[in-house]
PDB file of N, CA and C in Angstrom:
ATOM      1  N   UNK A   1      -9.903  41.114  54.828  1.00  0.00           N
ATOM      2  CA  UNK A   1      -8.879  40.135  55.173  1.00  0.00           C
ATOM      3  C   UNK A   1      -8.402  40.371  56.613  1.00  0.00           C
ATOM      4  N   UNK A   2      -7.897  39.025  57.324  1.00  0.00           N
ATOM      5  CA  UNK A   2      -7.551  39.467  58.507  1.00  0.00           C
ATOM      6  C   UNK A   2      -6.390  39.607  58.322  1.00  0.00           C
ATOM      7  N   UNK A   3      -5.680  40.688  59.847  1.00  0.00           N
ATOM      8  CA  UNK A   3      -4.311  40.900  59.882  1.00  0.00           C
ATOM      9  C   UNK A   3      -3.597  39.724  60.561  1.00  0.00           C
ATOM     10  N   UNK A   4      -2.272  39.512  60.146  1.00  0.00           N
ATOM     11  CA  UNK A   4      -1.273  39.089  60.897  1.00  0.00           C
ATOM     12  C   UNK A   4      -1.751  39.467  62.502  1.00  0.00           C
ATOM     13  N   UNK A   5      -1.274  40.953  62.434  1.00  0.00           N
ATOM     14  CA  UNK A   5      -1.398  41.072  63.947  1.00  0.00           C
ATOM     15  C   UNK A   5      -2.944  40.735  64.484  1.00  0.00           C
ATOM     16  N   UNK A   6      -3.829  40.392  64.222  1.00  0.00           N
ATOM     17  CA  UNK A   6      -4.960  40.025  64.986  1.00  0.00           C
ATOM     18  C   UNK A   6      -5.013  38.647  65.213  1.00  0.00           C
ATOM     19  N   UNK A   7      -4.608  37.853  64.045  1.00  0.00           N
ATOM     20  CA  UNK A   7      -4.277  36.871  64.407  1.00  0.00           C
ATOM     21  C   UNK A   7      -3.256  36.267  65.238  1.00  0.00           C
ATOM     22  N   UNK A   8      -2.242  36.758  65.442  1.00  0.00           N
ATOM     23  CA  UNK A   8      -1.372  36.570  66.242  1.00  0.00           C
ATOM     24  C   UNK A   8      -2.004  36.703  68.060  1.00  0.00           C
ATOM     25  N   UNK A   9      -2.721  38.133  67.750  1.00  0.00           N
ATOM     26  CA  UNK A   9      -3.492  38.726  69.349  1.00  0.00           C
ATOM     27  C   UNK A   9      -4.578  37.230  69.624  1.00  0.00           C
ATOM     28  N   UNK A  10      -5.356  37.040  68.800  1.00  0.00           N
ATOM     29  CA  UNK A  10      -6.029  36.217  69.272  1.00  0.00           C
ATOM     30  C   UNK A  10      -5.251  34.490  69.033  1.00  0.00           C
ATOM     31  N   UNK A  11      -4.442  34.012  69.042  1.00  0.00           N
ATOM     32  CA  UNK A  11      -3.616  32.898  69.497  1.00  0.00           C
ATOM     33  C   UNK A  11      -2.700  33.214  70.653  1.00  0.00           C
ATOM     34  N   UNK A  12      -2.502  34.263  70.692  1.00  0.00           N
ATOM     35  CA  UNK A  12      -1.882  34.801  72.223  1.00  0.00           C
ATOM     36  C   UNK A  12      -2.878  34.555  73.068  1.00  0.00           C
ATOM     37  N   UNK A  13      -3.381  35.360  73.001  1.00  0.00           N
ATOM     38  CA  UNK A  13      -5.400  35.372  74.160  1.00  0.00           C
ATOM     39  C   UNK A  13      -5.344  34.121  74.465  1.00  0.00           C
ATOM     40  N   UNK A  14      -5.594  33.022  73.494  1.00  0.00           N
ATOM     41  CA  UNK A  14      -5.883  31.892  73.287  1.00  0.00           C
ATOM     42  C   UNK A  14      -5.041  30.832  74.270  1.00  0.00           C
ATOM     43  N   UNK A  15      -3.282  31.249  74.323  1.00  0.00           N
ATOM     44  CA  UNK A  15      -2.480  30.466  74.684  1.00  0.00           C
ATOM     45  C   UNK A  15      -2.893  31.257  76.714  1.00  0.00           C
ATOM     46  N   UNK A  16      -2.891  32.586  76.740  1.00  0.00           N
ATOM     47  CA  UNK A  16      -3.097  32.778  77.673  1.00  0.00           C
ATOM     48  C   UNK A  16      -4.017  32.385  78.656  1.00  0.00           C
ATOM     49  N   UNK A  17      -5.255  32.250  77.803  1.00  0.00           N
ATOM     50  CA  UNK A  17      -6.618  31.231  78.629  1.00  0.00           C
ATOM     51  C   UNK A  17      -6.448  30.129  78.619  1.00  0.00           C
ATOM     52  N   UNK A  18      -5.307  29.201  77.993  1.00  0.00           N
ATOM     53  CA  UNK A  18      -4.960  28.005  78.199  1.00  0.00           C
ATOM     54  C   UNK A  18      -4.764  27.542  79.461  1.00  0.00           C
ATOM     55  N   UNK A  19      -3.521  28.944  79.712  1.00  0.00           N
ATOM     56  CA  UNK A  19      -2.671  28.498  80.867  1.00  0.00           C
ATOM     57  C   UNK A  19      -3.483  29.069  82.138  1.00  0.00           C
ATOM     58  N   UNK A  20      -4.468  29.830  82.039  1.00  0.00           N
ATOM     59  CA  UNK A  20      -5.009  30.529  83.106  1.00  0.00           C
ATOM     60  C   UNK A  20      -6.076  28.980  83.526  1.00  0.00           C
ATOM     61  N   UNK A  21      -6.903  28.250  82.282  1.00  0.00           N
ATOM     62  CA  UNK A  21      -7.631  27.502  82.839  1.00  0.00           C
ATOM     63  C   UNK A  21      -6.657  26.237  83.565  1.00  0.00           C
ATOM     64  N   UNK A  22      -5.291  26.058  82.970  1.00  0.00           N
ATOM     65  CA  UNK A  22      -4.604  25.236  84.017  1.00  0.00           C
ATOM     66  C   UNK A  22      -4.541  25.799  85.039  1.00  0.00           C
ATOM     67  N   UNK A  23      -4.085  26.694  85.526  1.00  0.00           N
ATOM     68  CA  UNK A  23      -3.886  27.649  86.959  1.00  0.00           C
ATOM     69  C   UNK A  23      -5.059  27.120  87.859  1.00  0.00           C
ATOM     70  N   UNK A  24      -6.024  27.406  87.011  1.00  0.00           N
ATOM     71  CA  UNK A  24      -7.435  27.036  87.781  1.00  0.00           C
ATOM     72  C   UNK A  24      -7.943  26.182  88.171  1.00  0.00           C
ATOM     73  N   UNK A  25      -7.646  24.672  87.165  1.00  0.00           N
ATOM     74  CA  UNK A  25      -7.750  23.413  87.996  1.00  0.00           C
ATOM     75  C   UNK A  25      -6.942  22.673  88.472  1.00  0.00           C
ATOM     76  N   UNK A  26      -5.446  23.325  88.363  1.00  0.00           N
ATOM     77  CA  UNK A  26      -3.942  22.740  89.452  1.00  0.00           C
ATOM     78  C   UNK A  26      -4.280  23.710  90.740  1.00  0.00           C
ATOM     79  N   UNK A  27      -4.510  24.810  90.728  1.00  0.00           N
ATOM     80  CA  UNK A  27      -4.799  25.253  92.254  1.00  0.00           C
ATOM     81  C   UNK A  27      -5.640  25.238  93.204  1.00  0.00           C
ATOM     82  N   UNK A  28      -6.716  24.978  91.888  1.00  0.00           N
ATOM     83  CA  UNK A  28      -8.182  24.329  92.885  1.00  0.00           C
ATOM     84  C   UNK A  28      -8.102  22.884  93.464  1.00  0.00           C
ATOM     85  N   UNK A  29      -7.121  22.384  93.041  1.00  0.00           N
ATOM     86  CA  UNK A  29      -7.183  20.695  93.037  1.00  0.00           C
ATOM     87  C   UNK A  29      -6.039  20.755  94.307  1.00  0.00           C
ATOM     88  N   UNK A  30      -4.603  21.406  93.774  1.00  0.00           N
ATOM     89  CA  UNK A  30      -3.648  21.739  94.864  1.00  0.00           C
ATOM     90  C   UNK A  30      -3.682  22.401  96.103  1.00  0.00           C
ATOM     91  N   UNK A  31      -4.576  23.620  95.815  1.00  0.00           N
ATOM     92  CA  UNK A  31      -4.144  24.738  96.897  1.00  0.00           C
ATOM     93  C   UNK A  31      -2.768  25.558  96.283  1.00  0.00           C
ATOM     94  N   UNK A  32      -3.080  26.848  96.915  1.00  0.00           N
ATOM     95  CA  UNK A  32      -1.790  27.638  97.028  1.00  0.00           C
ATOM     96  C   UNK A  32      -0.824  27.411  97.964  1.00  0.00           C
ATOM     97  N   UNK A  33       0.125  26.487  97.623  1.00  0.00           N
ATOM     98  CA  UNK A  33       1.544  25.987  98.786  1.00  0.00           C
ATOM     99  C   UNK A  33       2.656  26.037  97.889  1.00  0.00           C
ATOM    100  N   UNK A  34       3.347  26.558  98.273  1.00  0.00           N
ATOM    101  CA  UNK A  34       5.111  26.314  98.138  1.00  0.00           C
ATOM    102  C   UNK A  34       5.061  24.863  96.818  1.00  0.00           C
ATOM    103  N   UNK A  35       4.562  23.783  97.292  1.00  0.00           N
ATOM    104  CA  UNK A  35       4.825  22.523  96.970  1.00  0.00           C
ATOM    105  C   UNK A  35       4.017  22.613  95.205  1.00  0.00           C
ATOM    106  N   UNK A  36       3.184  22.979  95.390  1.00  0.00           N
ATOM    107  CA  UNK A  36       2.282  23.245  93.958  1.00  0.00           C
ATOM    108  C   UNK A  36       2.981  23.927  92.976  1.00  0.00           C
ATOM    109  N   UNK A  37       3.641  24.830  93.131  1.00  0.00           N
ATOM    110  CA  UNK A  37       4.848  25.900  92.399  1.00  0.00           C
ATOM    111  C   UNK A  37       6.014  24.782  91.947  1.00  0.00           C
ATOM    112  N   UNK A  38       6.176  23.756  92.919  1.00  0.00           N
ATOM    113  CA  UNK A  38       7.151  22.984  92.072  1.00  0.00           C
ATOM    114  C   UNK A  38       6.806  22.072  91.530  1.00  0.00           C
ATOM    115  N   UNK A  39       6.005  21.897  91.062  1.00  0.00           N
ATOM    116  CA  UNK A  39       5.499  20.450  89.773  1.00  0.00           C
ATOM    117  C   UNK A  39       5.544  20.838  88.329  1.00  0.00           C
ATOM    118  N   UNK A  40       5.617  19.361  87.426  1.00  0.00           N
ATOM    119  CA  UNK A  40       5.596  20.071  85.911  1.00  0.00           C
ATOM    120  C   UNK A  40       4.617  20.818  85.174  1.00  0.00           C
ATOM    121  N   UNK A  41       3.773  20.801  85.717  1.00  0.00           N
ATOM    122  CA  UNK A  41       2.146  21.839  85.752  1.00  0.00           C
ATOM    123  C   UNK A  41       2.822  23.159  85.576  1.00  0.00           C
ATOM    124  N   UNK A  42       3.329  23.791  86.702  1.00  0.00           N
ATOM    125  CA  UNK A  42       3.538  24.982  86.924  1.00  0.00           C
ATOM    126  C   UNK A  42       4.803  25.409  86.164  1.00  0.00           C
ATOM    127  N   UNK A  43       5.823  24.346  85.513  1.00  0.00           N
ATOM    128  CA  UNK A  43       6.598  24.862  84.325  1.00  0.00           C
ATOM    129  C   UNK A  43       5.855  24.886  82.914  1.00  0.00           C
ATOM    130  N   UNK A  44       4.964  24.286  82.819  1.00  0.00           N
ATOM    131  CA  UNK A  44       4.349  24.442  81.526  1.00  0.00           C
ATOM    132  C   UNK A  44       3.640  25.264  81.618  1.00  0.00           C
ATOM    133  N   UNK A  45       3.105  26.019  82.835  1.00  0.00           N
ATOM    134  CA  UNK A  45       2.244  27.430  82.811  1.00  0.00           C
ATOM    135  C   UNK A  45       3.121  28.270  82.628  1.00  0.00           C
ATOM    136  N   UNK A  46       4.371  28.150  83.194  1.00  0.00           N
ATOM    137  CA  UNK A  46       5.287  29.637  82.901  1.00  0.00           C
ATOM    138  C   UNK A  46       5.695  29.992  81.477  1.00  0.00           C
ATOM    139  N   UNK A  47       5.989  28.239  80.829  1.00  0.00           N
ATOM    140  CA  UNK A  47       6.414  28.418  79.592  1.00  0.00           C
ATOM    141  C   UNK A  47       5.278  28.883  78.896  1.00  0.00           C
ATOM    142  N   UNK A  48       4.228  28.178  78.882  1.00  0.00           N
ATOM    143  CA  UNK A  48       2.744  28.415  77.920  1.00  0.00           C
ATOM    144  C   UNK A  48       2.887  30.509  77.817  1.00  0.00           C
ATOM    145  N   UNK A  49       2.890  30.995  79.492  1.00  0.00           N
ATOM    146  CA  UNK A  49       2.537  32.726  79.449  1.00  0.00           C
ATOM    147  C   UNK A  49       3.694  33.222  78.923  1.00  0.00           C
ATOM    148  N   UNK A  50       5.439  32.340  78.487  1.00  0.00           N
ATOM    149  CA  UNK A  50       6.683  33.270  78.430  1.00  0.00           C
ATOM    150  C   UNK A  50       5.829  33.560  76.590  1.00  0.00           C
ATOM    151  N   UNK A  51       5.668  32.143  76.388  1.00  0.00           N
ATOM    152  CA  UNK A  51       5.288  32.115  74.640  1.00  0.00           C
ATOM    153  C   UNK A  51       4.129  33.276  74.547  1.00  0.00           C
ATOM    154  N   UNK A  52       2.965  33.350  75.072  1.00  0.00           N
ATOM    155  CA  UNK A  52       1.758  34.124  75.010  1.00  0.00           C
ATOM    156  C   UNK A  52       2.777  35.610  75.137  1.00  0.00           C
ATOM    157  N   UNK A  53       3.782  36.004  75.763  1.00  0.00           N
ATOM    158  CA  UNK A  53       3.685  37.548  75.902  1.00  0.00           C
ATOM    159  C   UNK A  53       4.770  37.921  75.020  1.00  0.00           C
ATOM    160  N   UNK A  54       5.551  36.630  74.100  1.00  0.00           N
ATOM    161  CA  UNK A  54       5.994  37.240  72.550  1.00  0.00           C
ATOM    162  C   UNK A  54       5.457  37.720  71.982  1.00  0.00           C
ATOM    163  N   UNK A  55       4.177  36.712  71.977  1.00  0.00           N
ATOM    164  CA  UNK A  55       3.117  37.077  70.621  1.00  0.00           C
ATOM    165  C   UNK A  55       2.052  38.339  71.013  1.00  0.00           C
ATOM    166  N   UNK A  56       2.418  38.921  72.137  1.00  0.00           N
ATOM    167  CA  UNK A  56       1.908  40.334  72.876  1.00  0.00           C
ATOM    168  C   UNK A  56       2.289  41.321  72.956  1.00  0.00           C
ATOM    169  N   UNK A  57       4.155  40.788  73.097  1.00  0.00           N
ATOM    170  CA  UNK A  57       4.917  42.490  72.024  1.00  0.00           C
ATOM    171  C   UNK A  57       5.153  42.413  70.826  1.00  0.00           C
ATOM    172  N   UNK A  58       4.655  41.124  70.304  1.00  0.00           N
ATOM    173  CA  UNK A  58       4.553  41.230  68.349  1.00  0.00           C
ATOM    174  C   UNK A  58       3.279  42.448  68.394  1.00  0.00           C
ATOM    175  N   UNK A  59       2.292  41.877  68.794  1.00  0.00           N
ATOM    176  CA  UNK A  59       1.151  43.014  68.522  1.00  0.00           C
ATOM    177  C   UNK A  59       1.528  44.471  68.786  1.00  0.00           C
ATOM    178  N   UNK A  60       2.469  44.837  69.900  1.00  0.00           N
ATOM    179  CA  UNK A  60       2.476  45.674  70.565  1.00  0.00           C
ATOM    180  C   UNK A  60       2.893  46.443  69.721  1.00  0.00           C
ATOM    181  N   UNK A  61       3.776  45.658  69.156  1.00  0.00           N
ATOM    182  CA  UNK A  61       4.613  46.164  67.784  1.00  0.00           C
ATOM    183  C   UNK A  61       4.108  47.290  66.654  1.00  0.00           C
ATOM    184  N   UNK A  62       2.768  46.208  66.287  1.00  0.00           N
ATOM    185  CA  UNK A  62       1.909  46.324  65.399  1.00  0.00           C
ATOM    186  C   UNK A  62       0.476  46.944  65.318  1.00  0.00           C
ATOM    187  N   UNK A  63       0.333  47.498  66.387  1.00  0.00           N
ATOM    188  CA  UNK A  63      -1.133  47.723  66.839  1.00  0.00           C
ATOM    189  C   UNK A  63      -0.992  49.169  68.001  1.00  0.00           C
ATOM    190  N   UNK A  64      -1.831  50.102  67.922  1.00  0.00           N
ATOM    191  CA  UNK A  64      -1.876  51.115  69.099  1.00  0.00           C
ATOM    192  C   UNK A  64      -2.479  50.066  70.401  1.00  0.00           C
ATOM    193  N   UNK A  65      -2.059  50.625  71.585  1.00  0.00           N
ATOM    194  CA  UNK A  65      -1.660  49.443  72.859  1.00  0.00           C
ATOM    195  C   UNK A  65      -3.450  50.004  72.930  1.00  0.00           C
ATOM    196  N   UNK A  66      -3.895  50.829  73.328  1.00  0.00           N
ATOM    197  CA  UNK A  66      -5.481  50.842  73.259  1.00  0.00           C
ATOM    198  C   UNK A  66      -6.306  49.632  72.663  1.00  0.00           C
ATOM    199  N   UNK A  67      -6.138  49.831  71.390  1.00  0.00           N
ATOM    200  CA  UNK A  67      -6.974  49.012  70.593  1.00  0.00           C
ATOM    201  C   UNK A  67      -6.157  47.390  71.169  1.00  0.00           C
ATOM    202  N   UNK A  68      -5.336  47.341  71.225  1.00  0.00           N
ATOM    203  CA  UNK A  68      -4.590  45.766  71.656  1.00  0.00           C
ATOM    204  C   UNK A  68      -5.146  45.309  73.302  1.00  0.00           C
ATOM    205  N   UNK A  69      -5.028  46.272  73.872  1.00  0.00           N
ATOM    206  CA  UNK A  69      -5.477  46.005  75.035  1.00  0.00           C
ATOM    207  C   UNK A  69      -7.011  45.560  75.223  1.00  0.00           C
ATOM    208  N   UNK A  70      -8.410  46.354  74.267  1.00  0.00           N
ATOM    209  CA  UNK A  70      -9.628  46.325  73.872  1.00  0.00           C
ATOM    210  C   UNK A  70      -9.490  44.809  73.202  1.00  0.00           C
ATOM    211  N   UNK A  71      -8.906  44.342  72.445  1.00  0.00           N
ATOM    212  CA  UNK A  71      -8.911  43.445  72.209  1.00  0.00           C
ATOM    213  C   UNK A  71      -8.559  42.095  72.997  1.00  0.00           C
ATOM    214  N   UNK A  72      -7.700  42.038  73.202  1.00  0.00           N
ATOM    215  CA  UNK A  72      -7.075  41.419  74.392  1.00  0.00           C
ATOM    216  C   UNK A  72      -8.496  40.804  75.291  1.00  0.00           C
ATOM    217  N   UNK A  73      -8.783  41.995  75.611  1.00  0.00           N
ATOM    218  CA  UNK A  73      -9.743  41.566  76.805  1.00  0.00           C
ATOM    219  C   UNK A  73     -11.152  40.995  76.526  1.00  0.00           C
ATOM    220  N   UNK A  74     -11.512  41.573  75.451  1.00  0.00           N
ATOM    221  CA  UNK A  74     -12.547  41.071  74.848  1.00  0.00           C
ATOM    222  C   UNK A  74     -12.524  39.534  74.253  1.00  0.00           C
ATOM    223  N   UNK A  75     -11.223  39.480  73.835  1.00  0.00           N
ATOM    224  CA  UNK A  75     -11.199  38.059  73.491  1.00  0.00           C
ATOM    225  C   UNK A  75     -10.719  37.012  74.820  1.00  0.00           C
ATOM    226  N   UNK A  76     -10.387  37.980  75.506  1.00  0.00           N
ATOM    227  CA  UNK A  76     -10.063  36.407  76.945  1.00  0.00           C
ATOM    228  C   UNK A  76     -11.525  36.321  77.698  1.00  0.00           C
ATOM    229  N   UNK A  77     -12.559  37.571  77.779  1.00  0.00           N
ATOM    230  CA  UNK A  77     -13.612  37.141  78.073  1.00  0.00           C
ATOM    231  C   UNK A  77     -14.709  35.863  77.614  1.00  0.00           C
ATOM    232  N   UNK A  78     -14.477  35.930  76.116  1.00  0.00           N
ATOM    233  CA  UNK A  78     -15.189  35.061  75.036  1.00  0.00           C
ATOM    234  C   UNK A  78     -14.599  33.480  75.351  1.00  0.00           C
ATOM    235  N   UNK A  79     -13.077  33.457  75.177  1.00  0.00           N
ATOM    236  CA  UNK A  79     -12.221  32.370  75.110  1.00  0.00           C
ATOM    237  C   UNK A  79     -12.321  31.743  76.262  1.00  0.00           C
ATOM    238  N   UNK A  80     -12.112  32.675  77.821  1.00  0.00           N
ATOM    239  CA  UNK A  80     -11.920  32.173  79.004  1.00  0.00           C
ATOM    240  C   UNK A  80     -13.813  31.169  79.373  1.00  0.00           C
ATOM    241  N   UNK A  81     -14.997  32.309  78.940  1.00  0.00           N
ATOM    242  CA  UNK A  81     -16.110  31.717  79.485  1.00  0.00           C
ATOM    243  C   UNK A  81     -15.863  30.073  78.018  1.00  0.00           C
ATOM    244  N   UNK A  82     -15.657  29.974  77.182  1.00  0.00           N
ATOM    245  CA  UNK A  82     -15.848  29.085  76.560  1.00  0.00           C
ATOM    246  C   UNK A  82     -15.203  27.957  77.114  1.00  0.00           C
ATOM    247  N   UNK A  83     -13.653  28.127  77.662  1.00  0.00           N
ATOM    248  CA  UNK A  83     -12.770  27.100  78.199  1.00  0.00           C
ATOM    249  C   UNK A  83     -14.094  26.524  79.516  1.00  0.00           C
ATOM    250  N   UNK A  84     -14.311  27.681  80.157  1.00  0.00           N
ATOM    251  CA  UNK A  84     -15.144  27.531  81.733  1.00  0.00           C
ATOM    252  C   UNK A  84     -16.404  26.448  81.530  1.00  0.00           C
ATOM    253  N   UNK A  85     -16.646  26.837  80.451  1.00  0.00           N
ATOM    254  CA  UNK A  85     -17.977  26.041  80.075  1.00  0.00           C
ATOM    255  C   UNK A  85     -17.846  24.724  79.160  1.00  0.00           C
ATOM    256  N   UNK A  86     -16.943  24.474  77.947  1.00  0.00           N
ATOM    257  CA  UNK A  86     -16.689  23.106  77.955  1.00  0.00           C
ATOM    258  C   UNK A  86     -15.293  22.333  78.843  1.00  0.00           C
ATOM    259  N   UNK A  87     -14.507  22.915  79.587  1.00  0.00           N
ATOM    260  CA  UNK A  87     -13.788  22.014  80.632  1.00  0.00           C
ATOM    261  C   UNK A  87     -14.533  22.211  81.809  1.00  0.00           C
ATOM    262  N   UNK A  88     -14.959  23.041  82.364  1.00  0.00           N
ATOM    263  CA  UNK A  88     -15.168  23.091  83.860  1.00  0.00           C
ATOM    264  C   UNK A  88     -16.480  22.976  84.254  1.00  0.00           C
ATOM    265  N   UNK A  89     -17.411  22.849  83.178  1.00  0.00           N
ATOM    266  CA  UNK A  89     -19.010  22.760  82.987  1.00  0.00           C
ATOM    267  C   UNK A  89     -19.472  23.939  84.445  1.00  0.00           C
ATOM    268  N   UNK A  90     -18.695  25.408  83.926  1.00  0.00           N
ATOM    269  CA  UNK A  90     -19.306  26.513  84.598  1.00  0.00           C
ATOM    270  C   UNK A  90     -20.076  27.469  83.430  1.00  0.00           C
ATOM    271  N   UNK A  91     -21.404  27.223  84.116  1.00  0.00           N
ATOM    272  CA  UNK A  91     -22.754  28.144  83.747  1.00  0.00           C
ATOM    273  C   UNK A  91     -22.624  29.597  84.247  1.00  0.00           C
ATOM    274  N   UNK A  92     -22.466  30.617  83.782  1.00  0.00           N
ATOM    275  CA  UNK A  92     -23.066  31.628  83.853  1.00  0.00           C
ATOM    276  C   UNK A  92     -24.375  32.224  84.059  1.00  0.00           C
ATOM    277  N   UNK A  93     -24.618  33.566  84.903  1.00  0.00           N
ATOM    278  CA  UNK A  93     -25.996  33.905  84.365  1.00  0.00           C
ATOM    279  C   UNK A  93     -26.345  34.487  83.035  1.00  0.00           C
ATOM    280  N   UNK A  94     -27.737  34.453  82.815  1.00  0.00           N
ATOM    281  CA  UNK A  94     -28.145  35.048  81.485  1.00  0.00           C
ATOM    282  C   UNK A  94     -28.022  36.476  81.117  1.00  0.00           C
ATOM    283  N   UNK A  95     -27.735  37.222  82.545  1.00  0.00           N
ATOM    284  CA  UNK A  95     -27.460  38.656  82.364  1.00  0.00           C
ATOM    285  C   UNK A  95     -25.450  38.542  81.977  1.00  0.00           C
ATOM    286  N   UNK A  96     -24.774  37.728  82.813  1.00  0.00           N
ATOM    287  CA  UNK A  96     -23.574  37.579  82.067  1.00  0.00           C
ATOM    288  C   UNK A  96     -23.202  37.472  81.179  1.00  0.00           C
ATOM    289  N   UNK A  97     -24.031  36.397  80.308  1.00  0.00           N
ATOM    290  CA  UNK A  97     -23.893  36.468  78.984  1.00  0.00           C
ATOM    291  C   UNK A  97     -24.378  37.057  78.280  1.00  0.00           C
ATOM    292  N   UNK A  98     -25.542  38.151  78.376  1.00  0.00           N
ATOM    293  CA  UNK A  98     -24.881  39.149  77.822  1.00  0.00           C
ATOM    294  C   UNK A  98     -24.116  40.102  77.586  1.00  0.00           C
ATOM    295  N   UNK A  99     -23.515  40.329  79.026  1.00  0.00           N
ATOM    296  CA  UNK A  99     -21.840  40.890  78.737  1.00  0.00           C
ATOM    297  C   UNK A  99     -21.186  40.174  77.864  1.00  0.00           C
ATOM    298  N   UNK A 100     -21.399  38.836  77.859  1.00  0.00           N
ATOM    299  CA  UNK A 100     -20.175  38.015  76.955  1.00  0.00           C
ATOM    300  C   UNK A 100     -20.507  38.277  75.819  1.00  0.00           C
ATOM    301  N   UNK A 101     -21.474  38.827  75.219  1.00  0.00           N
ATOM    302  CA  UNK A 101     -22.513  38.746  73.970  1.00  0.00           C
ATOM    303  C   UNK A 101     -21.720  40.830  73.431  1.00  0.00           C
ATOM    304  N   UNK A 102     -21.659  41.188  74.601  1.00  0.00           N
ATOM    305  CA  UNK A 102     -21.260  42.682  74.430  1.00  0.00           C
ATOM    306  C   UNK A 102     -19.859  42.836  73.957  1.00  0.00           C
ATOM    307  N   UNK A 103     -19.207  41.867  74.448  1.00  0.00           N
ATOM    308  CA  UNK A 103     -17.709  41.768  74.194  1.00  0.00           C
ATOM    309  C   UNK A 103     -17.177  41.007  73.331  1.00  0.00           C
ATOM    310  N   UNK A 104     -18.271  40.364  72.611  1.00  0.00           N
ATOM    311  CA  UNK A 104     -18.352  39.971  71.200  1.00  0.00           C
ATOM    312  C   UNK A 104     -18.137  40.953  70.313  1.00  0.00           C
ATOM    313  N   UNK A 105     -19.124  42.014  70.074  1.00  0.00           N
ATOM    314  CA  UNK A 105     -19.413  43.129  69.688  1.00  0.00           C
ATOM    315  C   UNK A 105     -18.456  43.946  69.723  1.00  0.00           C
ATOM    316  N   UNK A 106     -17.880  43.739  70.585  1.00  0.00           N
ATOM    317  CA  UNK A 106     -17.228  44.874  70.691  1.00  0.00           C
ATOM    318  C   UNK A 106     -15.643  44.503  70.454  1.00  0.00           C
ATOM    319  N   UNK A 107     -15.387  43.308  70.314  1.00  0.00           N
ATOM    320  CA  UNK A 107     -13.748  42.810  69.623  1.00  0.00           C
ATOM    321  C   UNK A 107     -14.162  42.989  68.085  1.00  0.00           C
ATOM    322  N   UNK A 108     -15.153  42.925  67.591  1.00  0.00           N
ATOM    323  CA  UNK A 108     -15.120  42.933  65.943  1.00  0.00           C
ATOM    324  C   UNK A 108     -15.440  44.672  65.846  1.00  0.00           C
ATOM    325  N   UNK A 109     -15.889  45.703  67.128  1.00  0.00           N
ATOM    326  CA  UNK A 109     -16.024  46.733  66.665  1.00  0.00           C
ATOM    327  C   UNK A 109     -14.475  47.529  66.622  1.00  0.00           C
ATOM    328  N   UNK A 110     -13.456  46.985  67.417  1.00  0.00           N
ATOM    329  CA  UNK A 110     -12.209  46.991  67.583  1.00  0.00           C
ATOM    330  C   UNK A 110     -11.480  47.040  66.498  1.00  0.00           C
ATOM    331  N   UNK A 111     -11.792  45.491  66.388  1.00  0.00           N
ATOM    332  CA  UNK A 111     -11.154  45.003  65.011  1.00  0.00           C
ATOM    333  C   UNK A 111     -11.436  45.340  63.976  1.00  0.00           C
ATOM    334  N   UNK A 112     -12.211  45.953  63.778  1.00  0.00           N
ATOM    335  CA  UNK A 112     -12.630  47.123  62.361  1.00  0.00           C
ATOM    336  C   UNK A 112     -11.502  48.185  62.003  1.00  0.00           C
ATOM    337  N   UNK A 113     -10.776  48.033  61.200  1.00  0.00           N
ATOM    338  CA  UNK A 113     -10.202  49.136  60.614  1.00  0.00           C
ATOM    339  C   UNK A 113     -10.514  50.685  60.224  1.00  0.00           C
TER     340      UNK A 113
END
């Protein structure tokens, strides 16, 4: 069965690669200026990461910060190339993915009790 806290880690991850793939096509589209920081874009990124880093000291709570952190990352690798590749139609190389393929592996070797 899964845990609460994993589930929680990975809808955090989740909300976090949300807001990172907005970051990515409001600043690529904007630029980094003063003026970009003030649009409603950039309040819904702050709000999207305030929500993502509740559900990051829930885990923190619940989980040794090692294994949370292993996780964490493993799942924004998976989540982030997936956002990259159906919004932003970015290809990777085949040696990348198998890092992405490693860090598969290695969130369920995590996530093993």
């Amino acid at each position: 069965m899964i845990s609460k806290a994993l589930l929680i880690l990975v809808g955090t991850q989740l909300v976090y690669s949300v807001s990172d793939l907005m970051g990515r096509i409001y600043m690529h589209r904007h630029g980094f200026h003063m003026a970009t920081f003030l649009t409603l874009w950039f309040l819904i990124y702050l709000v999207l990461r305030q929500l993502a880093m509740f559900g990051q000291l829930y885990v923190f709570a619940h989980v040794e910060l090692g294994r949370t952190m292993a996780l964490m990352g493993a799942s924004s690798i998976v989540i982030s190339n997936l956002l990259g590749l159906l919004f932003l139609k970015e290809m990777l190389s085949p040696l990348a993915y198998v890092g992405v393929t490693l860090a598969v592996i290695s969130f369920f070797v995590m996530a093993a009790r």
